[in-house]
Protein backbone atom coordinates (compact mmCIF):
# COMPACT_ATOMS: atom_id res chain seq x y z
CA UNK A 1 20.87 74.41 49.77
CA UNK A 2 17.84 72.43 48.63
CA UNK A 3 19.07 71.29 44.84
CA UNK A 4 16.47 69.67 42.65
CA UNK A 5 17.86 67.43 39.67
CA UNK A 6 15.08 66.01 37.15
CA UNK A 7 16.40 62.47 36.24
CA UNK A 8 13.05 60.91 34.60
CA UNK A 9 16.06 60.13 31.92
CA UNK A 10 18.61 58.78 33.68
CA UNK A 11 17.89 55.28 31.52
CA UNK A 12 18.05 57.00 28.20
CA UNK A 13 21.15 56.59 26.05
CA UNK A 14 23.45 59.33 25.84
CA UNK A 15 21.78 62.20 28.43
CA UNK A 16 21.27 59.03 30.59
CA UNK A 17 24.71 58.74 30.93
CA UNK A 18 25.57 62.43 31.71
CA UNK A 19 22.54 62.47 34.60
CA UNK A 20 24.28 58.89 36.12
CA UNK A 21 27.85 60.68 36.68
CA UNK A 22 26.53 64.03 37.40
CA UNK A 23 24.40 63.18 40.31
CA UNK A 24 27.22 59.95 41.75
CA UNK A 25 30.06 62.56 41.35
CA UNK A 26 28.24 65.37 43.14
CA UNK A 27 26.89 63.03 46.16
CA UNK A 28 30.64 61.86 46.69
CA UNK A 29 32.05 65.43 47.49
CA UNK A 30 29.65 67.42 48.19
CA UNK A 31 28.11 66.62 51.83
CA UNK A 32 26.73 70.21 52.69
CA UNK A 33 23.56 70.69 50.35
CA UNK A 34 20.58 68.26 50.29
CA UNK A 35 19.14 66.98 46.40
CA UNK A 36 15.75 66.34 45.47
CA UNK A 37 15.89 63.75 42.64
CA UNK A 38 12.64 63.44 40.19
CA UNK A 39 12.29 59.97 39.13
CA UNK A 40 9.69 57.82 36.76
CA UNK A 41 8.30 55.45 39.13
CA UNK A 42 10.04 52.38 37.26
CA UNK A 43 13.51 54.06 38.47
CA UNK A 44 12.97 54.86 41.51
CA UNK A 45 14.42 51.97 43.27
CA UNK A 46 17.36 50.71 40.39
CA UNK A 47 18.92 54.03 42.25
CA UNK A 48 20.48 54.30 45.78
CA UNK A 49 21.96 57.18 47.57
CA UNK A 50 22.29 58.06 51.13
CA UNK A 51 19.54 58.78 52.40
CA UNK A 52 20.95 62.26 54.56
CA UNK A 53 21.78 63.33 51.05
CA UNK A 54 18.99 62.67 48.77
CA UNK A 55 15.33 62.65 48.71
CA UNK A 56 13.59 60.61 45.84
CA UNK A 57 10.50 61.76 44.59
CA UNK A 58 8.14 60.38 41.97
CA UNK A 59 7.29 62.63 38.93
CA UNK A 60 5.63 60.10 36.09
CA UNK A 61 4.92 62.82 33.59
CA UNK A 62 5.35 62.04 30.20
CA UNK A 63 8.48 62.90 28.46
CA UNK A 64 8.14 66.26 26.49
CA UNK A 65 4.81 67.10 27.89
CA UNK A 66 2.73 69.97 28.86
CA UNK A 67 2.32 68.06 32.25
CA UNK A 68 5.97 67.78 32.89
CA UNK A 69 5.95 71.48 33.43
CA UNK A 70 3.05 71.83 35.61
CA UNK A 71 3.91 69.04 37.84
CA UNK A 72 7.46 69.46 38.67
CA UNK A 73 7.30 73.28 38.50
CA UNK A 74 4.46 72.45 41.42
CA UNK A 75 6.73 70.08 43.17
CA UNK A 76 9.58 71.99 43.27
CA UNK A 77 7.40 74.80 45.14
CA UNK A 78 6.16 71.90 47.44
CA UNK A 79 9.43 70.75 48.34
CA UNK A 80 11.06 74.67 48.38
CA UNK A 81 13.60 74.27 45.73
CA UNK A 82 16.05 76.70 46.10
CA UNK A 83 17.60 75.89 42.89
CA UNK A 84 16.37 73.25 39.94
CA UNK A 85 18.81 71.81 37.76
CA UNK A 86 17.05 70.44 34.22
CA UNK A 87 19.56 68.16 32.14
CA UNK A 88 17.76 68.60 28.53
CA UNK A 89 16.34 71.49 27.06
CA UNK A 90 12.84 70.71 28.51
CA UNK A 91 13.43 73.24 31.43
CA UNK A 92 9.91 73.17 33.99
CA UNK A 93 7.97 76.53 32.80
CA UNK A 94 6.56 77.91 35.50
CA UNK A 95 9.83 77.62 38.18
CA UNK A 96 10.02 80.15 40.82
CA UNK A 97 13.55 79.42 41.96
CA UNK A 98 17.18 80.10 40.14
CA UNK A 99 17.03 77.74 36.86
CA UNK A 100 20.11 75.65 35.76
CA UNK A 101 19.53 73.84 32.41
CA UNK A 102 22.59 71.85 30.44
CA UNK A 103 21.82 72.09 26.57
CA UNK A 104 24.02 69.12 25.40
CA UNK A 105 23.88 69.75 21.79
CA UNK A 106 20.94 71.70 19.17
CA UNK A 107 20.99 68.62 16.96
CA UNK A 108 16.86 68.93 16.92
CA UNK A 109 17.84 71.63 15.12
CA UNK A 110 20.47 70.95 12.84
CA UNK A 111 19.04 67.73 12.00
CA UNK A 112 14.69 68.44 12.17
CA UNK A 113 14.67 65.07 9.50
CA UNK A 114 15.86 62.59 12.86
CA UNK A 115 12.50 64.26 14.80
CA UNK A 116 9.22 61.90 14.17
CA UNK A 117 6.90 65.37 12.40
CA UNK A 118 7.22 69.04 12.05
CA UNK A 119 5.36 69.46 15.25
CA UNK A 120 8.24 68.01 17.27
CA UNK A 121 10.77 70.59 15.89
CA UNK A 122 8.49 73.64 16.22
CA UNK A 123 8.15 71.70 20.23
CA UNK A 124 11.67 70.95 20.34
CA UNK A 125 12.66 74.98 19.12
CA UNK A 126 10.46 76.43 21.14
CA UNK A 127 11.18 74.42 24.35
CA UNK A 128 14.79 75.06 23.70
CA UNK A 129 14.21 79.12 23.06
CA UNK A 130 11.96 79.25 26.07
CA UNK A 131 15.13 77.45 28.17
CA UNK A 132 17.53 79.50 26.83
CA UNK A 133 15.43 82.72 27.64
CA UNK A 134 14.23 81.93 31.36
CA UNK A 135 17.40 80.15 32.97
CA UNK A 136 20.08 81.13 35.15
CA UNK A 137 22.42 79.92 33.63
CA UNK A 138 22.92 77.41 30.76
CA UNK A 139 25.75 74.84 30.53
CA UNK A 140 26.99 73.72 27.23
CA UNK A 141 29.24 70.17 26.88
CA UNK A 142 31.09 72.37 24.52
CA UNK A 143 32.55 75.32 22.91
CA UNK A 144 30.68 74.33 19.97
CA UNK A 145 27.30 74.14 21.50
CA UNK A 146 27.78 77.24 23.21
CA UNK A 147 28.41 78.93 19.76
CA UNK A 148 25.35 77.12 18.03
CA UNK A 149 23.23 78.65 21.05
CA UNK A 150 24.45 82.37 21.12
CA UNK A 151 24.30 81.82 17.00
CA UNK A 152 20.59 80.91 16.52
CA UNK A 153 18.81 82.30 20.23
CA UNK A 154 21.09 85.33 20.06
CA UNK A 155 21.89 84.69 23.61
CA UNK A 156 24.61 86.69 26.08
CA UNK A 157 27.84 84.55 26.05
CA UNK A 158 28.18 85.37 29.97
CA UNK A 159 24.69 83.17 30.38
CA UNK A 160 26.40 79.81 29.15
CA UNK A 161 29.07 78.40 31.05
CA UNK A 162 30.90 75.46 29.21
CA UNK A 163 31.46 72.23 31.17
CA UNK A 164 32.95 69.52 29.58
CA UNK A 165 32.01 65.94 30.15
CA UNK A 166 33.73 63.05 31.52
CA UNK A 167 35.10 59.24 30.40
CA UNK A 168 34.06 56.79 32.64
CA UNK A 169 36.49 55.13 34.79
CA UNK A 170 35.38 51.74 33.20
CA UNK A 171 36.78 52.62 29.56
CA UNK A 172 40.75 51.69 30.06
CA UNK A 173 42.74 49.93 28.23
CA UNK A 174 42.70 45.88 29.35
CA UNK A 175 45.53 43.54 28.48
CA UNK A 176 43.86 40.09 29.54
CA UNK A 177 43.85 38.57 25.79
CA UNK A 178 41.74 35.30 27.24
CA UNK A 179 39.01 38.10 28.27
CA UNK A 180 38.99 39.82 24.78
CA UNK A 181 39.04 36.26 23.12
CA UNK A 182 35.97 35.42 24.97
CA UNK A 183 33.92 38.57 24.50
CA UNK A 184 34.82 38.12 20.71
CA UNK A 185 33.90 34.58 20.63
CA UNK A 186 30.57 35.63 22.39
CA UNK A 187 29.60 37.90 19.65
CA UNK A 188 31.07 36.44 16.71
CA UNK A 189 33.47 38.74 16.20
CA UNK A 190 36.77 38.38 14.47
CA UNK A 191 40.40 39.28 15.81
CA UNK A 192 40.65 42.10 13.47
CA UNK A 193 38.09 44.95 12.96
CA UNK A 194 37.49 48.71 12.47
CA UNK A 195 34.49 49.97 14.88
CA UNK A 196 32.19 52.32 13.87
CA UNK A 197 30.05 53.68 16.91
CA UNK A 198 26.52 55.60 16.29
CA UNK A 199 23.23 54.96 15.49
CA UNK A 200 21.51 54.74 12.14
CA UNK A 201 20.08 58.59 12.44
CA UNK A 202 21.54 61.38 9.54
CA UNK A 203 23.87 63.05 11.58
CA UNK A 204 26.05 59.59 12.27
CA UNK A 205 27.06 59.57 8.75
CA UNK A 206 26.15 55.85 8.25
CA UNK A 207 25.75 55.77 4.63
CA UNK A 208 29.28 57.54 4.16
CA UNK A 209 31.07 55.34 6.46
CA UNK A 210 29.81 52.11 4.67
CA UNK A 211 31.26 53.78 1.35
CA UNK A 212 34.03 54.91 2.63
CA UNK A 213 35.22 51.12 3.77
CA UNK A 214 33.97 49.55 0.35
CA UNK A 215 36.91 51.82 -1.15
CA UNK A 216 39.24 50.21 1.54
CA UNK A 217 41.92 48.59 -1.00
CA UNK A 218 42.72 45.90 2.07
CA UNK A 219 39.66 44.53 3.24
CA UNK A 220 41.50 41.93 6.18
CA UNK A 221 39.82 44.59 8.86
CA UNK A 222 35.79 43.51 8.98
CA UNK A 223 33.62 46.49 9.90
CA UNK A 224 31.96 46.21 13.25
CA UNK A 225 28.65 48.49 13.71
CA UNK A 226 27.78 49.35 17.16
CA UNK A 227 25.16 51.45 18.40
CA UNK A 228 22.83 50.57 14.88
CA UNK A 229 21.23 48.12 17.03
CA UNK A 230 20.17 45.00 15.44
CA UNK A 231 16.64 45.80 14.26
CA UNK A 232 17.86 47.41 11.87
CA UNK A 233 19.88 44.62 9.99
CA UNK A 234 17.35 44.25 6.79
CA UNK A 235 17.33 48.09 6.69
CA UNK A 236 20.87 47.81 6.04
CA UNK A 237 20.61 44.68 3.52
CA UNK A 238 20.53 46.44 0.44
CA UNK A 239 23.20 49.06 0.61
CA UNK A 240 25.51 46.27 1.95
CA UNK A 241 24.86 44.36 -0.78
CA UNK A 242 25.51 46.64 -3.46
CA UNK A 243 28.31 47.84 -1.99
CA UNK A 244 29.66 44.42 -1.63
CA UNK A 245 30.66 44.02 1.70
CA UNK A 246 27.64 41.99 3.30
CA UNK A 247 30.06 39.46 4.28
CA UNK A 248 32.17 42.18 5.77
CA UNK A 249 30.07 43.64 8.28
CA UNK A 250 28.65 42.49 11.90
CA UNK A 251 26.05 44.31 13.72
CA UNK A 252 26.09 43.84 17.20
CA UNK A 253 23.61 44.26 19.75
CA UNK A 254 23.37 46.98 22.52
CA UNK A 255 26.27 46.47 25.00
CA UNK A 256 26.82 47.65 29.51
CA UNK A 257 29.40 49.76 29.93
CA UNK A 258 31.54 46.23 30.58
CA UNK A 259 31.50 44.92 27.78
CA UNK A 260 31.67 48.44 25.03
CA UNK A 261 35.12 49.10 26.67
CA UNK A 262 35.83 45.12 25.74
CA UNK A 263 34.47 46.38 22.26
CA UNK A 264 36.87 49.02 21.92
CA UNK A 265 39.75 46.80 23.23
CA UNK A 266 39.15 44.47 20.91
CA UNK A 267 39.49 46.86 18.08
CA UNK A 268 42.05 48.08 15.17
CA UNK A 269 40.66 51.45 15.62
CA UNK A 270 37.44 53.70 15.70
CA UNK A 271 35.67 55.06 12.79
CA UNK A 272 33.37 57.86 13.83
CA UNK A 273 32.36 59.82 10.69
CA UNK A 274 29.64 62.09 12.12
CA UNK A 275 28.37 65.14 10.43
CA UNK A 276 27.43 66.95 14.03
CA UNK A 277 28.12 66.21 17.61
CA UNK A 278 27.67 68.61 21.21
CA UNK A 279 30.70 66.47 22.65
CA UNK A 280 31.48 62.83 20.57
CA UNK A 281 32.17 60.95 23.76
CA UNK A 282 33.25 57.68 21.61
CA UNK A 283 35.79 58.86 20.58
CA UNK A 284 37.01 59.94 24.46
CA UNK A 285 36.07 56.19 25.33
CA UNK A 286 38.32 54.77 22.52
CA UNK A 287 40.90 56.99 23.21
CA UNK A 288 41.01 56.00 26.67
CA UNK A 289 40.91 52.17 25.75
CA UNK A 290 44.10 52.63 23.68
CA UNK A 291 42.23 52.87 20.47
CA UNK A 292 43.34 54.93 17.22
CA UNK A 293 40.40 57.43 16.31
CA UNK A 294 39.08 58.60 12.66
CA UNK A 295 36.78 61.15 13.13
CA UNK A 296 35.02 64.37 11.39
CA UNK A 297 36.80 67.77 11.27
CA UNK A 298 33.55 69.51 12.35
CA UNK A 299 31.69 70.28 15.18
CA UNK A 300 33.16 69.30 18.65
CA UNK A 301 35.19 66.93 17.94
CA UNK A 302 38.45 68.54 16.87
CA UNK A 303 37.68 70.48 20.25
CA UNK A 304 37.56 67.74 22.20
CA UNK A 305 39.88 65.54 20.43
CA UNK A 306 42.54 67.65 20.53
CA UNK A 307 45.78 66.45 18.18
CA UNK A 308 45.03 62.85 19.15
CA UNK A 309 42.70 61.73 16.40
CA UNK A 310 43.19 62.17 12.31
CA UNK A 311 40.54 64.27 11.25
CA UNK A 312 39.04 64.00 8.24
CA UNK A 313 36.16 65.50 5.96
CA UNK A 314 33.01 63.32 6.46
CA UNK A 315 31.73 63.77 3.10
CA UNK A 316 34.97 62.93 0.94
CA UNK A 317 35.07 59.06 1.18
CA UNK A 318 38.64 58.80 -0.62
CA UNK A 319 40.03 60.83 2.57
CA UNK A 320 38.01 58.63 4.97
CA UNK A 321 39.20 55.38 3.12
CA UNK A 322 43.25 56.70 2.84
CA UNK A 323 42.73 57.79 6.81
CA UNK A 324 41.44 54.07 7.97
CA UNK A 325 44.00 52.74 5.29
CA UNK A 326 46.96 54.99 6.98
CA UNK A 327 46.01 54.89 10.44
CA UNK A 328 45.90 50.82 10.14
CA UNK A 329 49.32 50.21 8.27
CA UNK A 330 51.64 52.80 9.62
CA UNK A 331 52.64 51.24 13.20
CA UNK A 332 54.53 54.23 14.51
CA UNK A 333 51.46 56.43 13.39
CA UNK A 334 49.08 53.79 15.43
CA UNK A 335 52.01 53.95 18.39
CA UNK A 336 51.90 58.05 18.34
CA UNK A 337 48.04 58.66 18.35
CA UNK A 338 47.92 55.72 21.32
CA UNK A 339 49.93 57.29 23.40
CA UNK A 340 48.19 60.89 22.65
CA UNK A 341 44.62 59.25 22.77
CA UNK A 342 45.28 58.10 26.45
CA UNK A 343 46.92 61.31 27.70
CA UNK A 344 43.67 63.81 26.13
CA UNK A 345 41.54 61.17 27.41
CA UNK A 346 42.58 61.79 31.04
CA UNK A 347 41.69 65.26 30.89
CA UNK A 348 38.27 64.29 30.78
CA UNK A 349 36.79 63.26 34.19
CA UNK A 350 32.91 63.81 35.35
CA UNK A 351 34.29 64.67 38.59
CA UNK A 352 35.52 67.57 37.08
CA UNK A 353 32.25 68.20 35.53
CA UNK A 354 30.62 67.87 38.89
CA UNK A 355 32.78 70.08 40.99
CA UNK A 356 32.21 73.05 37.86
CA UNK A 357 28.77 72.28 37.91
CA UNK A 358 28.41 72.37 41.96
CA UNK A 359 30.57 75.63 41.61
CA UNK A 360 27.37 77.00 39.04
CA UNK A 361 24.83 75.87 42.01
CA UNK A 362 26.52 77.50 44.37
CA UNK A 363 27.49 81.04 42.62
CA UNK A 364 23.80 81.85 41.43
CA UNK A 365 22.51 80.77 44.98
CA UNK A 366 24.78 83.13 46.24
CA UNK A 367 23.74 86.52 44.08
């Protein structure tokens, strides 16, 4: 089979992620079918694969474009794609060949306030719709986005198939205290801290989770923010400071894969408030560090998370506060959602999501 995979994103955060282990877990098993990968020029070579495997082509249109679906919709007839695999809802238009396209969450949706204008949600719903309608077969990270897409595109449960994502080997839990010590020291941090992961967008639930830790009657535990990125420190200035807890919290830059599972390691537990999520893989990667997790009873995440997190109502910041407060003092509570964390974590693997995903490929090539 001649498999084309568009991976002009394979740098972003979060889909970037999901493209990296999808394409390394499929070249290690499968040795039978031959992929086309469609790179930005600037990625092209920060990539290797064997060579009898993959060929690496060059597609530079912009993100979200009208081009993008000209161009690789005329390169995939160039190169006689038998089947073309798009990993975000901008699936090529004008494809003749069987149409895979992976709709990781409809947060474009949910949240149209996070999109830069109006124009980019009418885009964004329409591109999404027009995916939804003209694919194969859609795969969904989760029960949750599957049920979002049938909900609001009205769409045939047998289209969607959902494949759950994987935790990175990387993200394991690391006992070398001189190698935490140092990574703390290198950032600042102290010995003791609650980690909230996610950016400063709606849906992460910022504003509550900085309340919610102001109410913290024990204060010993700073708040780490990761994933807020530092430029937006004086953003945050004000709200810290009314809240009283400047001195309280650290922002911390952008970290590798290396060093976020030395972030997790080094913390009491995670705090990940969110108000939506297609998968939550945080709280997966904390989970598989040997990390406590507070998260949202919404969404994905008590899918994913199974019994091993404390679930709690994002928008009640008494029960967010008593959670963190409960989950830090009570050691046999800590002990118990340890052990659980690192058990639902191995469920997770992306080469399960790449054998399930090959198995897709090779079913509609088949009918």
């Amino acid at each position: 089979m001649r498999i084309g995979i568009d991976v002009r994103k394979i740098n972003d955060f979060g889909i970037g992620t999901y493209i990296q282990n999808l394409v390394k877990h499929l070249l290690e098993f499968d040795k039978q079918n031959q992929y086309f990968l469609f790179f930005h020029h600037r990625d092209i070579e920060n990539f290797s694969y064997p060579k009898e495997q993959v060929v690496k082509l060059v597609n530079n249109s912009p993100k979200y474009s009208i081009r993008e679906h000209f161009s690789l919709s005329h390169q995939a007839k160039k190169y006689d794609i038998q089947l073309f695999h798009e990993p975000h809802y901008t699936l090529p238009y004008f494809l003749e060949c069987k149409k895979v396209v992976s709709i990781h969450d409809l947060i474009h949706l949910k949240f149209p306030q996070n999109l830069p204008a109006k124009k980019a949600y009418i885009y964004a719903k329409f591109m999404i719709g027009q995916a939804v309608k003209k694919s194969d077969k859609i795969l969904a990270g989760s029960e949750n986005t599957k049920n979002d897409v049938m909900e609001i595109f009205k769409t045939n449960q047998r289209k969607i198939e959902v494949i759950y994502y994987g935790v990175d080997e990387i993200f394991k839990p690391i006992n070398d205290q001189n190698v935490l010590e140092n990574f703390r020291n290198k950032y600042k941090l102290p010995d003791k801290y609650i980690l909230y992961s996610g950016s400063v967008r709606k849906h992460k639930n910022l504003e509550n989770a900085l309340k919610a830790y102001a109410m913290l009657k024990d204060k010993s535990y700073d708040l780490v923010l990761a994933g807020v990125g530092l430029q937006n420190q004086k953003v945050l200035e004000p709200m810290l400071k009314e809240l009283k807890i400047t001195e309280k919290v650290k922002i911390i830059p952008f970290l590798d894969y290396a060093e976020l599972a030395l972030l997790y390691n080094s913390a009491a537990v995670l705090f990940f408030p969110t108000l939506y999520e297609g998968f939550g893989l945080p709280v997966l990667e904390a989970m598989a560090c040997g990390i406590p997790v507070v998260s949202s009873n919404n969404s994905s995440i008590a899918e994913v998370s199974g019994d091993a997190a404390v679930l709690v109502y994002p928008a009640n910041l008494k029960e967010m506060a008593e959670a963190l407060e409960k989950v830090l003092a009570e050691t046999s509570l800590r002990q118990r959602m340890i052990s659980l964390g690192l058990e639902r974590a191995k469920i997770f693997t992306w080469k399960k999501t790449a054998e399930k995903t090959l198995r897709i490929y090779q079913e509609l090539l088949e009918n």
